[in-house]
Protein backbone atom coordinates (compact mmCIF):
# COMPACT_ATOMS: atom_id res chain seq x y z
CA UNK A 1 36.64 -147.67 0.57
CA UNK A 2 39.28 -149.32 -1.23
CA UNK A 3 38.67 -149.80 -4.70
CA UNK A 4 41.86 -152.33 -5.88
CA UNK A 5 42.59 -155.16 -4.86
CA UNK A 6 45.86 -153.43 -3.39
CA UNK A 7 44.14 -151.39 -1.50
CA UNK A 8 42.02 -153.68 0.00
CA UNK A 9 45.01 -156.06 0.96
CA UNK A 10 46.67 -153.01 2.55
CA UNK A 11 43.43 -151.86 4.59
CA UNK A 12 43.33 -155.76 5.67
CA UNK A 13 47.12 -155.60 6.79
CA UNK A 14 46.66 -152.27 8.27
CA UNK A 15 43.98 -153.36 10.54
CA UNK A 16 45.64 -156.51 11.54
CA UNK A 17 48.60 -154.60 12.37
CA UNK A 18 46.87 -151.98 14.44
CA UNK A 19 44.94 -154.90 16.62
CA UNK A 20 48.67 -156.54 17.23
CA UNK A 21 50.34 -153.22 18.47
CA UNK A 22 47.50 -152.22 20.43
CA UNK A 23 47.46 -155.37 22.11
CA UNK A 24 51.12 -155.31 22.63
CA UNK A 25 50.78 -151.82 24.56
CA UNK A 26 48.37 -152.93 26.47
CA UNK A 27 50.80 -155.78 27.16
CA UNK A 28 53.40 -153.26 27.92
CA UNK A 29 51.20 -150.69 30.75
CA UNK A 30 50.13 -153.55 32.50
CA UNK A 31 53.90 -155.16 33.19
CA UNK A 32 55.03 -151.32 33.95
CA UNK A 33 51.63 -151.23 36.58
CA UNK A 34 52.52 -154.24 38.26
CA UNK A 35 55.83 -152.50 39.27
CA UNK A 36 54.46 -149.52 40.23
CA UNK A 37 51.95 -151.03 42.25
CA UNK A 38 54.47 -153.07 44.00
CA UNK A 39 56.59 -149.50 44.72
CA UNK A 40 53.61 -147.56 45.81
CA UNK A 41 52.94 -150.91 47.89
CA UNK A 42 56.21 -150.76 49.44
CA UNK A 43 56.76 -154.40 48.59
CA UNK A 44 60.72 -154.15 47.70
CA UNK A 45 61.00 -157.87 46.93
CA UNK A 46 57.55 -158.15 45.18
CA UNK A 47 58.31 -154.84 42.91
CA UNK A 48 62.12 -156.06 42.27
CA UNK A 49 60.40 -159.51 40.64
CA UNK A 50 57.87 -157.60 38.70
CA UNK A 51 60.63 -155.22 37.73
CA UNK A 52 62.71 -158.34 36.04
CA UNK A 53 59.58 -159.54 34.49
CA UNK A 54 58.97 -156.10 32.53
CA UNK A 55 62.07 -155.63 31.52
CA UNK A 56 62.19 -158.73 28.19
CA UNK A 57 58.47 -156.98 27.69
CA UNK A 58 59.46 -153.44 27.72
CA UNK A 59 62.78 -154.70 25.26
CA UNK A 60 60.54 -156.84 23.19
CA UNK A 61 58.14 -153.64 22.33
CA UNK A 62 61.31 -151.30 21.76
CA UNK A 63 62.97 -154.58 19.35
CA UNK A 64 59.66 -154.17 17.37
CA UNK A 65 58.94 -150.56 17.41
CA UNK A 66 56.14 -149.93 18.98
CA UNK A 67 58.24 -147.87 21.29
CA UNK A 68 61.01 -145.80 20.62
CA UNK A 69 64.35 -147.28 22.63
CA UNK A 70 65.07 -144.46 24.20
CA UNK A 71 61.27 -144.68 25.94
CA UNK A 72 62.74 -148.17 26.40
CA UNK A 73 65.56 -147.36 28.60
CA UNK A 74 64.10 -144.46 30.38
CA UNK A 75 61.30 -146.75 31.53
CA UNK A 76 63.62 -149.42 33.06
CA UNK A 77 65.87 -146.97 34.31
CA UNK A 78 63.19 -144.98 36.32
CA UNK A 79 61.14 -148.09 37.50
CA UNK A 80 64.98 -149.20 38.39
CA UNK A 81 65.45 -146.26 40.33
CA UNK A 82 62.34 -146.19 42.35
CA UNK A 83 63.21 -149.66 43.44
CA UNK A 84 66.75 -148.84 44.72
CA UNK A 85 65.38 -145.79 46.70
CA UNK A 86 62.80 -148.02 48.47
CA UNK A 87 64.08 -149.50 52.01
CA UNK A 88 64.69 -153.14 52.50
């Protein structure tokens, strides 16, 4: 338990932090699903609209580091790729 009143802000911070990020990622699967879903779907149109919906989200998470941007890019670069292989 923290003991000054430091500590105690920190632990407070720390926890409101965590909540944010985790809520953020969550945020971040779920736009990256709805792409996938649309591939595996084989709903070109449908997946290519999810895809440019992601994309700000999965930018916004790298800008604030809760993903590296090099997870960043190869994310929107494989979900990108999937979508050009599909057929029209």
């Amino acid at each position: 338990m923290a003991n000054s009143a430091q500590a105690r802000k920190r632990a407070r911070q720390t926890e409101q932090r965590r909540t944010q990020n985790s809520a953020k990622r969550s945020e971040l699967r779920t736009a990256i699903k709805k792409v996938l879903y649309a591939i595996e779907a084989g709903e070109k149109d449908k997946a290519a609209e999810a895809y440019k919906a992601a994309v700000p989200t999965i930018d916004n998470m790298a800008g604030k580091g809760i993903i590296a941007k090099n997870k960043a890019a190869r994310h929107k670069s494989r979900l990108n790729g999937h979508i050009r292989a599909m057929q029209a």
